[in-house]
Protein backbone atom coordinates (compact mmCIF):
# COMPACT_ATOMS: atom_id res chain seq x y z
CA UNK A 1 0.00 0.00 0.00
CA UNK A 2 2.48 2.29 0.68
CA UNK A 3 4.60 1.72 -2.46
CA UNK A 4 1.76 2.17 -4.38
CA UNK A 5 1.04 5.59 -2.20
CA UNK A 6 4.60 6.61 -4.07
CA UNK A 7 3.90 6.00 -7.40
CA UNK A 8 0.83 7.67 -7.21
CA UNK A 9 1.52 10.62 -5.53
CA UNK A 10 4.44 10.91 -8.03
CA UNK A 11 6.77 11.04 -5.19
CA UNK A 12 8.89 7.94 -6.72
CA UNK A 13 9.64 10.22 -9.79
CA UNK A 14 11.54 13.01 -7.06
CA UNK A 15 13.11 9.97 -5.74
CA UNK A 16 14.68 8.26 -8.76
CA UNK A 17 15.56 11.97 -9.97
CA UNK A 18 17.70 12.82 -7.30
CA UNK A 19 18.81 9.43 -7.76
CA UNK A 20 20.11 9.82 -10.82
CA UNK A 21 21.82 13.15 -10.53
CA UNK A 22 23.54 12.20 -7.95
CA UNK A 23 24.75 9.15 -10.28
CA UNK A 24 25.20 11.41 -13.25
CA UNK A 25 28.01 13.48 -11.10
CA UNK A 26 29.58 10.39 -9.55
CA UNK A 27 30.32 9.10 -13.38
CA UNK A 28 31.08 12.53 -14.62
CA UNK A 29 33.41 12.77 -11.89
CA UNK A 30 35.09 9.50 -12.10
CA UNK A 31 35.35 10.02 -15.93
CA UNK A 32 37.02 13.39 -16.13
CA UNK A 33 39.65 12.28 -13.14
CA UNK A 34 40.51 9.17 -15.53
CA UNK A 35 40.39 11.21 -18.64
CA UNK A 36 43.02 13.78 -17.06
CA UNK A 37 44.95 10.46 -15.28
CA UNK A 38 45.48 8.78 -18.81
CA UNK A 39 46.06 11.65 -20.93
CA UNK A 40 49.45 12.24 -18.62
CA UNK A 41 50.51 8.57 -19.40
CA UNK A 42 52.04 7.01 -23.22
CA UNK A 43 51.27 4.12 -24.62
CA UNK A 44 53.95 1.64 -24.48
CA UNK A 45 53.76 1.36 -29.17
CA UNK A 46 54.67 5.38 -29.05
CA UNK A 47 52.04 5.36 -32.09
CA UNK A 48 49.61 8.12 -31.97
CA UNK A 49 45.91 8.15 -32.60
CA UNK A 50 45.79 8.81 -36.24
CA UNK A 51 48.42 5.48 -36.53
CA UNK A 52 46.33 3.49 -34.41
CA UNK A 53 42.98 3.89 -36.53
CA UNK A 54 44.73 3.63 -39.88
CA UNK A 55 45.62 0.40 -38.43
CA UNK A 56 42.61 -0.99 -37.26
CA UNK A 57 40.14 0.77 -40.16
CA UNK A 58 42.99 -1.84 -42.65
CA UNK A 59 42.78 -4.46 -40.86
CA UNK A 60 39.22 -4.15 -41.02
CA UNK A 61 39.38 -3.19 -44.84
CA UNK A 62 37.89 0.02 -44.51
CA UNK A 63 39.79 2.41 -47.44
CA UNK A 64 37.12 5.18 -47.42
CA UNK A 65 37.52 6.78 -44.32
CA UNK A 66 39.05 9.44 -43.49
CA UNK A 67 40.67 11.11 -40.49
CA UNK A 68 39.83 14.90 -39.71
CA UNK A 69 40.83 17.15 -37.03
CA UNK A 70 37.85 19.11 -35.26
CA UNK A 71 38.25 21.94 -32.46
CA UNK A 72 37.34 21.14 -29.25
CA UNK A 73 37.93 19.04 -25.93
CA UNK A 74 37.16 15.43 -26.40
CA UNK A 75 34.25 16.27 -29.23
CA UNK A 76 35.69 13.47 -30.90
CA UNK A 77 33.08 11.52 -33.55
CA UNK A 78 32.62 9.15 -36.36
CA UNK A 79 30.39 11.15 -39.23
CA UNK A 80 28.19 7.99 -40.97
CA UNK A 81 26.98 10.72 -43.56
CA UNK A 82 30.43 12.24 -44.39
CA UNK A 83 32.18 8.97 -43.62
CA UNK A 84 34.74 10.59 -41.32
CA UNK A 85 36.76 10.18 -38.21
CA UNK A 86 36.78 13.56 -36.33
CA UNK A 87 39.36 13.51 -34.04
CA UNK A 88 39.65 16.48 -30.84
CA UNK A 89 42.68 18.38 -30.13
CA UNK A 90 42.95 16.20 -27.05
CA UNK A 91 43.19 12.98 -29.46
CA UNK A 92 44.24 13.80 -32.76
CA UNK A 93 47.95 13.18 -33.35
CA UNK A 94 48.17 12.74 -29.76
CA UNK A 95 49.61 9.37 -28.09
CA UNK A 96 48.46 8.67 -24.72
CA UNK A 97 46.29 6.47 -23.45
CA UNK A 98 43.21 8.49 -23.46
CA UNK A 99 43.76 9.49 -26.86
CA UNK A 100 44.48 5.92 -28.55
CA UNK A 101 41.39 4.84 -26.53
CA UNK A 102 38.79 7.23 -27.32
CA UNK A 103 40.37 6.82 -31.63
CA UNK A 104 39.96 3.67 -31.26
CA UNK A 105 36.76 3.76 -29.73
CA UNK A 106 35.36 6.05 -33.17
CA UNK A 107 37.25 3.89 -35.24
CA UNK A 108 34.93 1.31 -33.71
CA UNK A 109 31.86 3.26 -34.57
CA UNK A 110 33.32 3.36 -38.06
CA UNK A 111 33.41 -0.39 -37.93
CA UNK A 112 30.23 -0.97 -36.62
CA UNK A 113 28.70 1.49 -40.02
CA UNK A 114 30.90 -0.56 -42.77
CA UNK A 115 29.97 -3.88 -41.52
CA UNK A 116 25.94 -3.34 -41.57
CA UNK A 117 25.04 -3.82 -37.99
CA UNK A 118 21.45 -4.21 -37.17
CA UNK A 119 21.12 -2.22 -34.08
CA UNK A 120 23.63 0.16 -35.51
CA UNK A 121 21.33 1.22 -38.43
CA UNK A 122 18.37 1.19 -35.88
CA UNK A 123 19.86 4.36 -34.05
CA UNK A 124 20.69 6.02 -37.42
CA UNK A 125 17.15 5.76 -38.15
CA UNK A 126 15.76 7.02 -35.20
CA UNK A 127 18.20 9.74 -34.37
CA UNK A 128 16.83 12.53 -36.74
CA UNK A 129 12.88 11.80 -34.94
CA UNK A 130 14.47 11.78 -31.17
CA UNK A 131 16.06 14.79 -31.97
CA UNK A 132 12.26 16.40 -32.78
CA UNK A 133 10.64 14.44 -30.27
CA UNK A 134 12.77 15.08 -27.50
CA UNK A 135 11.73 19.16 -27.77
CA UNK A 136 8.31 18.46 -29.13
CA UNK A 137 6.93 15.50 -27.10
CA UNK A 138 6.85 17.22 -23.24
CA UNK A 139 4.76 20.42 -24.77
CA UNK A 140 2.30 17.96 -26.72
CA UNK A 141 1.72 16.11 -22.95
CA UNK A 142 1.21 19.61 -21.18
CA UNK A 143 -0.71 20.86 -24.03
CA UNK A 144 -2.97 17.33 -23.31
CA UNK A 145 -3.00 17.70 -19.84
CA UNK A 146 -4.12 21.16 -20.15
CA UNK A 147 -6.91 20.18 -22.28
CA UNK A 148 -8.13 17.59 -19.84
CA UNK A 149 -7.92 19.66 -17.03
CA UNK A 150 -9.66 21.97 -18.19
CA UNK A 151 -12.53 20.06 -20.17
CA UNK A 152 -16.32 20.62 -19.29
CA UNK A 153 -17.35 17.74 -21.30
CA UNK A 154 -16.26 13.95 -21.70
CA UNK A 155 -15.41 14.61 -25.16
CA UNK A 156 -12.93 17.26 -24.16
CA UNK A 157 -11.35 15.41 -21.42
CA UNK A 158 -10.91 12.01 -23.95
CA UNK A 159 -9.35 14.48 -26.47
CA UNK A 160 -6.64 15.74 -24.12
CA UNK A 161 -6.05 12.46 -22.84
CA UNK A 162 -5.41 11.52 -26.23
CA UNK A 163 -3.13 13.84 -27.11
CA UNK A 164 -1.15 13.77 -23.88
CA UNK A 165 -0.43 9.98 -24.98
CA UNK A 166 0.41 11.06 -28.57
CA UNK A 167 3.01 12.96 -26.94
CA UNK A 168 4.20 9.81 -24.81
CA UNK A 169 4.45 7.80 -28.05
CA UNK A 170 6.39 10.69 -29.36
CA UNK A 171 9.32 10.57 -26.60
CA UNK A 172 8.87 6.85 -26.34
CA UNK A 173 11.23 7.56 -29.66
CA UNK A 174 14.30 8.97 -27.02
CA UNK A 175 13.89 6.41 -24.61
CA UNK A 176 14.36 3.98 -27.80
CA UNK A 177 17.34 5.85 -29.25
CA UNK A 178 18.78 5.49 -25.81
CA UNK A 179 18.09 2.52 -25.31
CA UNK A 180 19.94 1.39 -28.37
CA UNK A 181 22.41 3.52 -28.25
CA UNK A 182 24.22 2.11 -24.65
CA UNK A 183 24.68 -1.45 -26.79
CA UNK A 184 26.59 0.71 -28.94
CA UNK A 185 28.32 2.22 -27.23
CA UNK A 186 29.58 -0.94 -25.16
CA UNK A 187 29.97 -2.78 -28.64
CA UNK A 188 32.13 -0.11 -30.50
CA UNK A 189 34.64 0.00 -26.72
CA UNK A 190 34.92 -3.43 -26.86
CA UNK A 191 35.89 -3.10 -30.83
CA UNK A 192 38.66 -0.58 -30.29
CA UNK A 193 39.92 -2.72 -26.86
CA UNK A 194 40.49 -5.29 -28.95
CA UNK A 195 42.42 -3.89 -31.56
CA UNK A 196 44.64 -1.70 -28.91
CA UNK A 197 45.42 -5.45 -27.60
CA UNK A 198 45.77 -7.28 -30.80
CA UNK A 199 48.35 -4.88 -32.12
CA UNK A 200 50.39 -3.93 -29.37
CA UNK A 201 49.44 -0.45 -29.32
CA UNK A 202 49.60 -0.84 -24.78
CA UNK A 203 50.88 -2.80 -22.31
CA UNK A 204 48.74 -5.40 -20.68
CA UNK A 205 48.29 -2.47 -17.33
CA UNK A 206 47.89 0.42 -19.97
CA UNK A 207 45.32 -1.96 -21.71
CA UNK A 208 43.06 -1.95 -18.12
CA UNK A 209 43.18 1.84 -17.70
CA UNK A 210 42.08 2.28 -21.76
CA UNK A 211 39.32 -0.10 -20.52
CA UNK A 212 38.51 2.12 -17.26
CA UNK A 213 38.24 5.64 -19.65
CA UNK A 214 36.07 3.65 -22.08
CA UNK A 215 33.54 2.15 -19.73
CA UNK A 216 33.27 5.14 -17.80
CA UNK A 217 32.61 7.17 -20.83
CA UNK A 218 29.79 4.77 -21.39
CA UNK A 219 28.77 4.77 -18.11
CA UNK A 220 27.56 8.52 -19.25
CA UNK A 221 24.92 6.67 -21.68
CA UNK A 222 23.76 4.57 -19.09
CA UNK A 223 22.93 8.04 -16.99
CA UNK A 224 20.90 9.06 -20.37
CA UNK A 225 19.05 6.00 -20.90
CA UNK A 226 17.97 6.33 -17.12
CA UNK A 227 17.56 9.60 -17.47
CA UNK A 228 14.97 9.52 -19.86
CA UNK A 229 13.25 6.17 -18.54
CA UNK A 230 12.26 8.58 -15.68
CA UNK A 231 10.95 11.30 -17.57
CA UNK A 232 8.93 8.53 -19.68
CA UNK A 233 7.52 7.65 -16.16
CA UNK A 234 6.84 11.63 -15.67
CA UNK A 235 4.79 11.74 -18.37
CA UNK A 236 2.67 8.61 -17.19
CA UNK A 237 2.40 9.80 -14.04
CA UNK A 238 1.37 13.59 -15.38
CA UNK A 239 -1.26 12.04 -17.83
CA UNK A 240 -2.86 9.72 -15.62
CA UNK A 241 -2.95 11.79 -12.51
CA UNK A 242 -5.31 14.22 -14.62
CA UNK A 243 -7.50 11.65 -16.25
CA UNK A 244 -8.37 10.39 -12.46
């Protein structure tokens, strides 16, 4: 009974919220001591990160990539559309740890594009709609709500209740594109771990701290996908609080 007090009262939403941001800082934290840690420390090959992904995109025979510089701290990317790597001024050229890591973590994106994957193209397809969703879905739920709050007929009421759920749908698209995107994430680390170990790019140690950077990097995508499970659960709670 009292659980389901909570949930109704919306209180568990507050609850997991805090919850989360106090996760969100914890990883943030943790990632940006590593990051600094690892950027301080060479890998034991001397090659730098434009080496290491010319290496790994041949030995994945991948010609048609190429390998651009773009400003910024750590804003480092694969482009699917303009079939580039985009390498920071923290990583490109550069040959530390952090730097062959986080290459070879794009280069794994890269990877993940040339050889078809499933779930990859999945995300592709539903990035451009989270991107709309994500702004537009929360106003078409108030706009709902509104509607049924303020509704002197049935008619009304079942109107705004139905576009308050239109406007779940719509941001059920984010919590998919998160949700897809994690997997990703994971699957394109694990791509560019293996190819900093299967060339000798680091030391068996060096290869446990590029595996501390990466997963705590993705750890940031696990915040997200939380992130927006609760605000999925927001909306519920909004919409079905005013239909009562």
């Amino acid at each position: 009974m009292l659980l389901q007090s909570i949930i109704n009262s919306g209180l568990i939403y507050y609850i997991l919220a805090i919850g989360i941001m106090v996760w969100s800082l914890i990883v943030r934290a943790r990632l940006n001591r590593l990051i600094k840690k690892y950027s301080e420390e060479t890998v034991m090959s001397l090659k730098d990160s434009n080496t290491c992904v010319r290496e790994m995109l041949q030995a994945n025979e991948i010609y048609n990539v190429e390998i651009q510089h773009t400003r910024g701290d750590l804003t480092d990317n694969y482009n699917p559309k303009e079939d580039t790597i985009n390498l920071s001024d923290t990583t490109y050229g550069m040959n530390s740890i952090t730097a062959v890591a986080v290459a070879a973590h794009e280069c794994g994106h890269a990877c993940q594009a040339h050889s078809g994957m499933f779930i990859y193209k999945i995300r592709q397809a539903i990035a451009p709609v989270a991107s709309i969703t994500s702004r537009l879905s929360v106003w078409v739920v108030i706009i709902g709500v509104i509607i049924m709050y303020a509704a002197s007929t049935v008619e009304a009421g079942d109107l705004g209740y139905k576009i308050s759920t239109i406007g779940i749908v719509l941001y059920g698209a984010v919590f998919l594109f998160y949700l897809v995107t994690l997997p990703i994430e994971r699957d394109a680390s694990r791509r560019g771990l293996k190819a900093m170990k299967e060339f000798g790019w680091v030391s068996d140690d060096q290869l446990k701290a590029a595996k501390k950077v990466l997963w705590a990097a993705g750890d940031t995508y696990a915040v997200a996908l939380a992130s927006s499970a609760v605000t999925l659960l927001r909306l519920l709670l909004i919409r079905g609080r005013r239909r009562r």
